[in-house]
PDB file of N, CA and C in Angstrom:
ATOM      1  N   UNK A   1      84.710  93.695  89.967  1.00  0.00           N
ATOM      2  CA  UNK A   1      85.601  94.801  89.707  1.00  0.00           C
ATOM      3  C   UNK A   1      87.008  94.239  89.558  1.00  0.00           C
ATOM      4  N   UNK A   2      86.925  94.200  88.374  1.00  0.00           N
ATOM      5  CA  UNK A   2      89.010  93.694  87.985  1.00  0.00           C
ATOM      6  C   UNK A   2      88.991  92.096  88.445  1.00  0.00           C
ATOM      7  N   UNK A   3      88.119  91.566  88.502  1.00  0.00           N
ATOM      8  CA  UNK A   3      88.203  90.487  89.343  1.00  0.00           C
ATOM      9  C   UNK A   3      88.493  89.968  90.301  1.00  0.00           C
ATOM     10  N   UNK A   4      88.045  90.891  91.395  1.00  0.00           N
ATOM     11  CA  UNK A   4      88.187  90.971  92.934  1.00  0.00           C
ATOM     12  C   UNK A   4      86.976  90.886  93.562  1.00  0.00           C
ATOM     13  N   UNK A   5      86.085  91.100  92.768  1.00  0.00           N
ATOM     14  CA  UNK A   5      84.688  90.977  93.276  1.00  0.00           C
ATOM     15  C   UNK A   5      84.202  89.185  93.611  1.00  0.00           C
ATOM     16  N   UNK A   6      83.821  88.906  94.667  1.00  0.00           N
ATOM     17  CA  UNK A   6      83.006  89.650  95.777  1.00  0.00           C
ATOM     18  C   UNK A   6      84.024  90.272  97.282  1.00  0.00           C
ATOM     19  N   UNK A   7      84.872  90.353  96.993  1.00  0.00           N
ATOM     20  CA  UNK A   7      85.940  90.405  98.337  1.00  0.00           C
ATOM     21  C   UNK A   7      86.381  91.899  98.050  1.00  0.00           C
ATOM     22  N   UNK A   8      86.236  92.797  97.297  1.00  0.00           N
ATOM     23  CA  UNK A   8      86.266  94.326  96.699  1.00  0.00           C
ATOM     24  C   UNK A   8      85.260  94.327  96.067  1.00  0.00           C
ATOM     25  N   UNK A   9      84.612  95.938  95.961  1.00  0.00           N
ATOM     26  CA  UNK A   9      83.696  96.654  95.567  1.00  0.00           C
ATOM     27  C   UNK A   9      82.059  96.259  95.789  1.00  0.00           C
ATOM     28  N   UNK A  10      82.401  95.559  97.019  1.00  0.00           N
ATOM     29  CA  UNK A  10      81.160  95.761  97.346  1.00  0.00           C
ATOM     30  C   UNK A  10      80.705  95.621  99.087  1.00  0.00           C
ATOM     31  N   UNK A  11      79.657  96.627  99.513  1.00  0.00           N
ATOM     32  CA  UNK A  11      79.345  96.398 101.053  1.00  0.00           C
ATOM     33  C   UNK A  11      78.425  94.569 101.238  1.00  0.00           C
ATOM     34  N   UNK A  12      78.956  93.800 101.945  1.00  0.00           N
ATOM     35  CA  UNK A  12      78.716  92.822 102.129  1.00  0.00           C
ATOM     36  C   UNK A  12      78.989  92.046 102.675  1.00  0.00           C
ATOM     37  N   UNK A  13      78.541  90.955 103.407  1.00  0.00           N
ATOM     38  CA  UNK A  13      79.287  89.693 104.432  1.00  0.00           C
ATOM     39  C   UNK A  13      80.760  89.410 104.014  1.00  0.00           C
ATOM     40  N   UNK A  14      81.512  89.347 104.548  1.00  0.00           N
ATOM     41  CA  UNK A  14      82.746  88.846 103.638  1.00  0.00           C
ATOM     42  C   UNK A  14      83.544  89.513 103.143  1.00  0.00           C
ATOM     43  N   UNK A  15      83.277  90.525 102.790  1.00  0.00           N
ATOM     44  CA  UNK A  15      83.975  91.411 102.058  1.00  0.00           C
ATOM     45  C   UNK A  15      84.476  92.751 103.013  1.00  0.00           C
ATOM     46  N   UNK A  16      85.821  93.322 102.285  1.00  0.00           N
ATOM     47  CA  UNK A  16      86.922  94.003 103.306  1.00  0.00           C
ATOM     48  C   UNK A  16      86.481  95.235 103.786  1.00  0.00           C
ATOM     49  N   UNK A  17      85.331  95.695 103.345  1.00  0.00           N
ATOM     50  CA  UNK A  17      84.999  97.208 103.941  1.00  0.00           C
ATOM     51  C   UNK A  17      85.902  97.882 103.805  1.00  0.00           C
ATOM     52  N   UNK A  18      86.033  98.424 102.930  1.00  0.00           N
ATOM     53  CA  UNK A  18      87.172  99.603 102.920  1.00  0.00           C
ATOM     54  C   UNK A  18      86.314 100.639 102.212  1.00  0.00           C
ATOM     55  N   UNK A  19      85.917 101.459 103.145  1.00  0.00           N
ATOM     56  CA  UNK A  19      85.131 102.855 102.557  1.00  0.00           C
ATOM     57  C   UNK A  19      85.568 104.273 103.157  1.00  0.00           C
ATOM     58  N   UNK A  20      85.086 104.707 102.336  1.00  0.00           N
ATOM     59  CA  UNK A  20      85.409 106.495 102.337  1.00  0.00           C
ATOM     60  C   UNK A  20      84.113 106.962 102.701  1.00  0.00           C
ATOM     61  N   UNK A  21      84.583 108.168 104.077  1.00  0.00           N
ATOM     62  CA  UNK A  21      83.031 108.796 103.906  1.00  0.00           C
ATOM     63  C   UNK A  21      83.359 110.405 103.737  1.00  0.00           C
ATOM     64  N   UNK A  22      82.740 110.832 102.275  1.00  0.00           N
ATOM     65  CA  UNK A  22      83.246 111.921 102.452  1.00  0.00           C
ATOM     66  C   UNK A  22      81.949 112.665 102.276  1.00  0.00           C
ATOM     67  N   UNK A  23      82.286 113.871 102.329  1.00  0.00           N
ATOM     68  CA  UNK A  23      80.943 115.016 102.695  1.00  0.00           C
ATOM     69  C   UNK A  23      81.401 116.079 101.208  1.00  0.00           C
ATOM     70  N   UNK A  24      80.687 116.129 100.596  1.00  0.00           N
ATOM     71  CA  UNK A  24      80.926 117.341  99.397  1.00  0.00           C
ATOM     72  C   UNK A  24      80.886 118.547  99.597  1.00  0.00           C
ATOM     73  N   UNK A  25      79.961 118.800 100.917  1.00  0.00           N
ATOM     74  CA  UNK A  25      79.430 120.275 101.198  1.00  0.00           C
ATOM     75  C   UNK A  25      80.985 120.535 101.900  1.00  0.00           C
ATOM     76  N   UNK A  26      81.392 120.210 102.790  1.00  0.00           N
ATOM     77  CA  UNK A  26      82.273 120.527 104.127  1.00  0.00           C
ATOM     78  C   UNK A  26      83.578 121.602 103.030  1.00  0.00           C
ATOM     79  N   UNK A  27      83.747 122.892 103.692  1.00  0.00           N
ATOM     80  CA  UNK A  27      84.645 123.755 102.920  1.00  0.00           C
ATOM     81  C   UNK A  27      85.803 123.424 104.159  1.00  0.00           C
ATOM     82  N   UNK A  28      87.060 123.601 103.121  1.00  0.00           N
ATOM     83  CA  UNK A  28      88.850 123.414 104.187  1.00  0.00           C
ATOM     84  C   UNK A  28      89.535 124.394 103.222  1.00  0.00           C
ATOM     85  N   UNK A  29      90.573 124.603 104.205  1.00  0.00           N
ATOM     86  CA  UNK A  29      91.459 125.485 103.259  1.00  0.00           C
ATOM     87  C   UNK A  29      93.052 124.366 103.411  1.00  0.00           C
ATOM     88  N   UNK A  30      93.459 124.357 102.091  1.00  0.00           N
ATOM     89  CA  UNK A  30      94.720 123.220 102.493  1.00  0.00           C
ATOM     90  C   UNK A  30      96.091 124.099 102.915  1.00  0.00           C
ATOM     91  N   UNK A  31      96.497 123.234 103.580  1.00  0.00           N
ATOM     92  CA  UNK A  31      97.756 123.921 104.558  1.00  0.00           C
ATOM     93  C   UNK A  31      98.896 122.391 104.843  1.00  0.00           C
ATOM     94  N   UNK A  32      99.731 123.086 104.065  1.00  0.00           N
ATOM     95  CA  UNK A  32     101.096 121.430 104.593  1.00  0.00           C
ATOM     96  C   UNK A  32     100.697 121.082 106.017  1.00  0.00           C
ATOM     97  N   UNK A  33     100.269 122.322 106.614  1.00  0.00           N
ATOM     98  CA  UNK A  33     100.228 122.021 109.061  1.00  0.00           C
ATOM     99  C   UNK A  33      98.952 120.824 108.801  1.00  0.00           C
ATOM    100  N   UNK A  34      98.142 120.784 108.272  1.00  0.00           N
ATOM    101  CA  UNK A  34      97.241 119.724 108.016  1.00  0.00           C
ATOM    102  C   UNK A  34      96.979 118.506 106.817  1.00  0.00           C
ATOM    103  N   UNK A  35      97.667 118.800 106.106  1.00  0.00           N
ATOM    104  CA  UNK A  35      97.863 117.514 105.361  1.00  0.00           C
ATOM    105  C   UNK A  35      98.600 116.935 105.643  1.00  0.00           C
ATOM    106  N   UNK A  36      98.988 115.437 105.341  1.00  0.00           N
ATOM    107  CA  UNK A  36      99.496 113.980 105.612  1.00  0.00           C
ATOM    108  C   UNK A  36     100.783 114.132 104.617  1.00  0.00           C
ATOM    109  N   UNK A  37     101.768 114.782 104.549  1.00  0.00           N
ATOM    110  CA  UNK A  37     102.789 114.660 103.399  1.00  0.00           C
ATOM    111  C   UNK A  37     104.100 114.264 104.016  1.00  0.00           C
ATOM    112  N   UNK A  38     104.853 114.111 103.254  1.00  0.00           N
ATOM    113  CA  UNK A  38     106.481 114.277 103.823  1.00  0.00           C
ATOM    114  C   UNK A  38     106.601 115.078 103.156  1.00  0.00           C
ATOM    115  N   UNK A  39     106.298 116.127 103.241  1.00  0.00           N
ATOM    116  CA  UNK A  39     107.151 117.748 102.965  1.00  0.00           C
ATOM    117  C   UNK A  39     106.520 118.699 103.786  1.00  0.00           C
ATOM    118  N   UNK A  40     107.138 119.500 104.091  1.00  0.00           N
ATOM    119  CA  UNK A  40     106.353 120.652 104.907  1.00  0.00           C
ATOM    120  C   UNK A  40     106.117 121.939 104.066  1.00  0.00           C
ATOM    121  N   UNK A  41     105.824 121.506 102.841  1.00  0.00           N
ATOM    122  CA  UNK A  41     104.768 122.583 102.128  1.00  0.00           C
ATOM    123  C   UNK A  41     103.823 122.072 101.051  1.00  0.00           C
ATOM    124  N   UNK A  42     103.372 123.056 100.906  1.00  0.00           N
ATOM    125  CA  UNK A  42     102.039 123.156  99.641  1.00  0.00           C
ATOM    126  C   UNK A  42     102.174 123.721  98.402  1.00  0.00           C
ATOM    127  N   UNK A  43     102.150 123.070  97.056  1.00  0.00           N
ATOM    128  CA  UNK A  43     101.529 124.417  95.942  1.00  0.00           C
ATOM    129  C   UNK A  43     100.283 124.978  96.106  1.00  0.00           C
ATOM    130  N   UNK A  44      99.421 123.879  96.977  1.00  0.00           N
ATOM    131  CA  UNK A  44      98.075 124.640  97.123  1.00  0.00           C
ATOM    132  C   UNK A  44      97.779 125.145  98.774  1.00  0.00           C
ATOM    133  N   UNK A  45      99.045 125.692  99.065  1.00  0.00           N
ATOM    134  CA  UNK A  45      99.010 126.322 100.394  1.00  0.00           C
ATOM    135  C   UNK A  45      97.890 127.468 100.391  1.00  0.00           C
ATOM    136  N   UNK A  46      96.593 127.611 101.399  1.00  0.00           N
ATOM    137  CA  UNK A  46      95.873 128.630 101.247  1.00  0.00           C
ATOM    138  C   UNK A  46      94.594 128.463 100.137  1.00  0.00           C
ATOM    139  N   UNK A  47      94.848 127.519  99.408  1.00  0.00           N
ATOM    140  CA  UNK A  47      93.206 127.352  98.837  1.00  0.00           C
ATOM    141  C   UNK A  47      92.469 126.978  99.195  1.00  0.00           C
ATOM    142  N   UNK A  48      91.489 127.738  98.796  1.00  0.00           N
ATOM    143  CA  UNK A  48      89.794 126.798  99.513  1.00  0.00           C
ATOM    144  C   UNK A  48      89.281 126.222  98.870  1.00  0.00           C
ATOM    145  N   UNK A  49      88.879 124.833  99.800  1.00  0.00           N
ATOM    146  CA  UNK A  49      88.705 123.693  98.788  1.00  0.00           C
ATOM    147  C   UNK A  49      86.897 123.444  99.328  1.00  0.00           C
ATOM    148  N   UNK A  50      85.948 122.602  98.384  1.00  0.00           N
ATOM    149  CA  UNK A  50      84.815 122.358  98.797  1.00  0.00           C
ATOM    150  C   UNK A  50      84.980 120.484  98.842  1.00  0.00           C
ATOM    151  N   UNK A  51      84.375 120.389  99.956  1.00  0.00           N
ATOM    152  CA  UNK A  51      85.044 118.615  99.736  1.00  0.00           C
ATOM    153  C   UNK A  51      86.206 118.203 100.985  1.00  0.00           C
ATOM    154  N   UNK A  52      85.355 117.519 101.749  1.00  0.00           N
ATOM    155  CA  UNK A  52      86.511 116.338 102.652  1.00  0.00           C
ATOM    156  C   UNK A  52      86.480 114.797 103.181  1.00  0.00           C
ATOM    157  N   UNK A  53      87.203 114.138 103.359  1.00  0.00           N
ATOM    158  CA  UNK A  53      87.163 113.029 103.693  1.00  0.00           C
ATOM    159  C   UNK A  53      86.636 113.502 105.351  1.00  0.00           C
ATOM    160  N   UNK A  54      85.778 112.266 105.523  1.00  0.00           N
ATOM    161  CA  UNK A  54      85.080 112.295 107.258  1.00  0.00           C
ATOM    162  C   UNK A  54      86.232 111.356 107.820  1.00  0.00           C
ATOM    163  N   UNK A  55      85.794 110.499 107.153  1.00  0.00           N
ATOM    164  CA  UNK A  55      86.221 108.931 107.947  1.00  0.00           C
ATOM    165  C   UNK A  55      86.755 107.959 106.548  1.00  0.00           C
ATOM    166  N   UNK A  56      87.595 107.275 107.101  1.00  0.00           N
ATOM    167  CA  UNK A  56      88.046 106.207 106.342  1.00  0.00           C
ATOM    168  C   UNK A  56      87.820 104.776 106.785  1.00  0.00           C
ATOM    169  N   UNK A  57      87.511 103.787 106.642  1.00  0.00           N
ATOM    170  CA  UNK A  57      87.314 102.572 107.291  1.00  0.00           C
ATOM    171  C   UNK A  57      88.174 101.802 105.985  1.00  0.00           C
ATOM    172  N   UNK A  58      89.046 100.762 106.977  1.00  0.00           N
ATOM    173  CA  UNK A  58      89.428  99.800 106.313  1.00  0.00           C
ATOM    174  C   UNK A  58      89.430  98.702 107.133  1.00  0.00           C
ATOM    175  N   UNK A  59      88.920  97.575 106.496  1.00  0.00           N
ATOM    176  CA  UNK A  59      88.588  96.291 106.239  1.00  0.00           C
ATOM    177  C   UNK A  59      87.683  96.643 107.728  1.00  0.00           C
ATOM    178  N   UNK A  60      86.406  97.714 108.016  1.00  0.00           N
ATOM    179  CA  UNK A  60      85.609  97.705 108.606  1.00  0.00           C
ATOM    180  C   UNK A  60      85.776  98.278 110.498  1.00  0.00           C
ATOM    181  N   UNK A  61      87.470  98.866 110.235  1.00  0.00           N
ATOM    182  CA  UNK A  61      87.702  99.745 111.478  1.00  0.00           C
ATOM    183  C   UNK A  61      88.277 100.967 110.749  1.00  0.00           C
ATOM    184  N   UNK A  62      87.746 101.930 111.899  1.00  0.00           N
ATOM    185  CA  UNK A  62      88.140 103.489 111.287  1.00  0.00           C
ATOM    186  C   UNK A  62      89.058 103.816 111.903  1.00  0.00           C
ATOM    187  N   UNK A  63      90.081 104.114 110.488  1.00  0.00           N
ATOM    188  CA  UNK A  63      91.398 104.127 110.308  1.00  0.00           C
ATOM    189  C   UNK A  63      92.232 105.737 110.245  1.00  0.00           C
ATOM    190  N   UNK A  64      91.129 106.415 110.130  1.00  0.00           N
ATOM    191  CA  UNK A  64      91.118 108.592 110.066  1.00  0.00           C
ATOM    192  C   UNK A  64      89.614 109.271 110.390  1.00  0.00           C
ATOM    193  N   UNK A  65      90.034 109.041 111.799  1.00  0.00           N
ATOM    194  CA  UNK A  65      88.661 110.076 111.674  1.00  0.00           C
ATOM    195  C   UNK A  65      89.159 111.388 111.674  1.00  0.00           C
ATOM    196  N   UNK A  66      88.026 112.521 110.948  1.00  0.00           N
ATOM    197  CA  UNK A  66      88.496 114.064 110.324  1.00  0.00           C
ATOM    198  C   UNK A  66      89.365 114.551 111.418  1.00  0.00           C
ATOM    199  N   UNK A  67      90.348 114.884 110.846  1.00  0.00           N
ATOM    200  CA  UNK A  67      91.374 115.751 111.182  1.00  0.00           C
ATOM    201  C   UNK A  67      92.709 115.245 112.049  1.00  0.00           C
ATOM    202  N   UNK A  68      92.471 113.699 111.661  1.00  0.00           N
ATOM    203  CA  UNK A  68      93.525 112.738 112.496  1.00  0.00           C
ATOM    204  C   UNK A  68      94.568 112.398 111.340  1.00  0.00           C
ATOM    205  N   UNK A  69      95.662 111.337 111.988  1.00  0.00           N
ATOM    206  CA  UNK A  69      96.768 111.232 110.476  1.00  0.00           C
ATOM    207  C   UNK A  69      95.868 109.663 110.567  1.00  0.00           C
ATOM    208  N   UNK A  70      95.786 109.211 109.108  1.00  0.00           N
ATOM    209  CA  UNK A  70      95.274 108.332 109.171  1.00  0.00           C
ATOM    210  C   UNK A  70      96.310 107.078 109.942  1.00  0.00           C
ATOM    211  N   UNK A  71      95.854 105.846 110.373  1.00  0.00           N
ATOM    212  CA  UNK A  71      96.468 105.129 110.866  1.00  0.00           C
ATOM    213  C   UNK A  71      97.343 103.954 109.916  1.00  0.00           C
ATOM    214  N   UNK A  72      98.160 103.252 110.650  1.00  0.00           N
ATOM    215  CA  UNK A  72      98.249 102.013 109.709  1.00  0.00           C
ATOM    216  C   UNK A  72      97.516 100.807 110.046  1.00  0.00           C
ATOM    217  N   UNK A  73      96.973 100.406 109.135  1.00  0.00           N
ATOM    218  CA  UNK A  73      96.468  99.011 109.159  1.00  0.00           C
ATOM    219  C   UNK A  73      97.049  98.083 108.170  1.00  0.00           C
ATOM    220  N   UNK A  74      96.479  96.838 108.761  1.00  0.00           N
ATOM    221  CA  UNK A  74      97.633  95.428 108.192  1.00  0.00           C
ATOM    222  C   UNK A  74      96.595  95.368 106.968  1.00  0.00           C
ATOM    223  N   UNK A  75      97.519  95.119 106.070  1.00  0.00           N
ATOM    224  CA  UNK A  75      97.500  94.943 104.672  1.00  0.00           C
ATOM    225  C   UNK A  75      97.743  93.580 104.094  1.00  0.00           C
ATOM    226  N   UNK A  76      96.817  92.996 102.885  1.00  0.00           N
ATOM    227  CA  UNK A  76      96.973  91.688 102.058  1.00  0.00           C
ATOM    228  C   UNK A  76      96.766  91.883 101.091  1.00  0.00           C
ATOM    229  N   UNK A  77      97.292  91.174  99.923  1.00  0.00           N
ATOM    230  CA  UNK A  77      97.189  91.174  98.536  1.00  0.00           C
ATOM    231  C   UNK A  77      96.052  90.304  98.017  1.00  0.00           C
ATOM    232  N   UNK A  78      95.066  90.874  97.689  1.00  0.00           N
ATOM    233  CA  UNK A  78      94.344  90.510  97.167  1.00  0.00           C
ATOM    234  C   UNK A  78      93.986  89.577  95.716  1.00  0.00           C
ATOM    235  N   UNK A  79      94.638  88.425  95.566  1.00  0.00           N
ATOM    236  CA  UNK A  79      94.716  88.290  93.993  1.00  0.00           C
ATOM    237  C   UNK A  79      93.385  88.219  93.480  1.00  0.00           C
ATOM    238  N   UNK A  80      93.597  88.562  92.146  1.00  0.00           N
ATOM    239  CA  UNK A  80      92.985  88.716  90.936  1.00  0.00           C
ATOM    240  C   UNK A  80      92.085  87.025  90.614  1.00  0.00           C
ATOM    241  N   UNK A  81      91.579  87.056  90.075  1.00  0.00           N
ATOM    242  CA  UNK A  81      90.541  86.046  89.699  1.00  0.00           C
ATOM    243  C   UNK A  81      90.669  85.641  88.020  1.00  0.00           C
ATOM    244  N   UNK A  82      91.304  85.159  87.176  1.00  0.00           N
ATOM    245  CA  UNK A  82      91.944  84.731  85.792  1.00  0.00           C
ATOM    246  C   UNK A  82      91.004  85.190  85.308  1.00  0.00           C
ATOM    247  N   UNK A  83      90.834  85.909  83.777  1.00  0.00           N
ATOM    248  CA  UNK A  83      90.462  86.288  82.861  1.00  0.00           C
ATOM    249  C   UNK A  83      89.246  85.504  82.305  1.00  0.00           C
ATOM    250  N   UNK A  84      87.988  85.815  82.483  1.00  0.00           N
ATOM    251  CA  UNK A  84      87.034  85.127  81.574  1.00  0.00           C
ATOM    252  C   UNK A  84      87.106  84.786  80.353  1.00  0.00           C
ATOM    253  N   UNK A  85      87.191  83.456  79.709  1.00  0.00           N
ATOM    254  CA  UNK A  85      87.550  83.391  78.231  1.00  0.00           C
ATOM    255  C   UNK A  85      86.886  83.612  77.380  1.00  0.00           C
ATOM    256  N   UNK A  86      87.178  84.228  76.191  1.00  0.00           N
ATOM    257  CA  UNK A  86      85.377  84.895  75.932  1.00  0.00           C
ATOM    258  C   UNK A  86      85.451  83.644  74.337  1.00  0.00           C
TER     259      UNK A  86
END
């Protein structure tokens, strides 16, 4: 993937775990009091949405579990892998 693979986009030895677990069924209604923003409002204040994030894991610790602010975790730049010459 973009040439990050095997260290992105995929579950495996070695590689950073960074996954999403989300649930399609789970209904929320969005509200600024529960989303993660720097503003304290919504255009979609009051809609009901189908769809939420559970859990977030990065690089294989969970980083938001539902209804938490997600956390910070330490971050690296991943470089890119040069262009296959075709």
């Amino acid at each position: 993937m973009f040439g990050l693979y095997p260290k992105k986009g995929t579950l495996a030895p070695g590689a950073d775990a960074d996954v999403v677990i989300y649930d399609p069924h789970a209904e929320q209604v969005i509200s600024a009091e529960t989303h993660h923003m720097n503003v304290d409002y919504s255009a979609y204040e009051g809609k009901r949405v189908t769809g939420r994030v559970e859990t977030v894991l990065s690089r294989g610790v969970p980083s938001s579990p539902s209804g938490s602010t997600p956390a910070a975790t330490a971050t690296a730049c991943t470089p890119r892998a040069p262009p296959a010459s075709t």
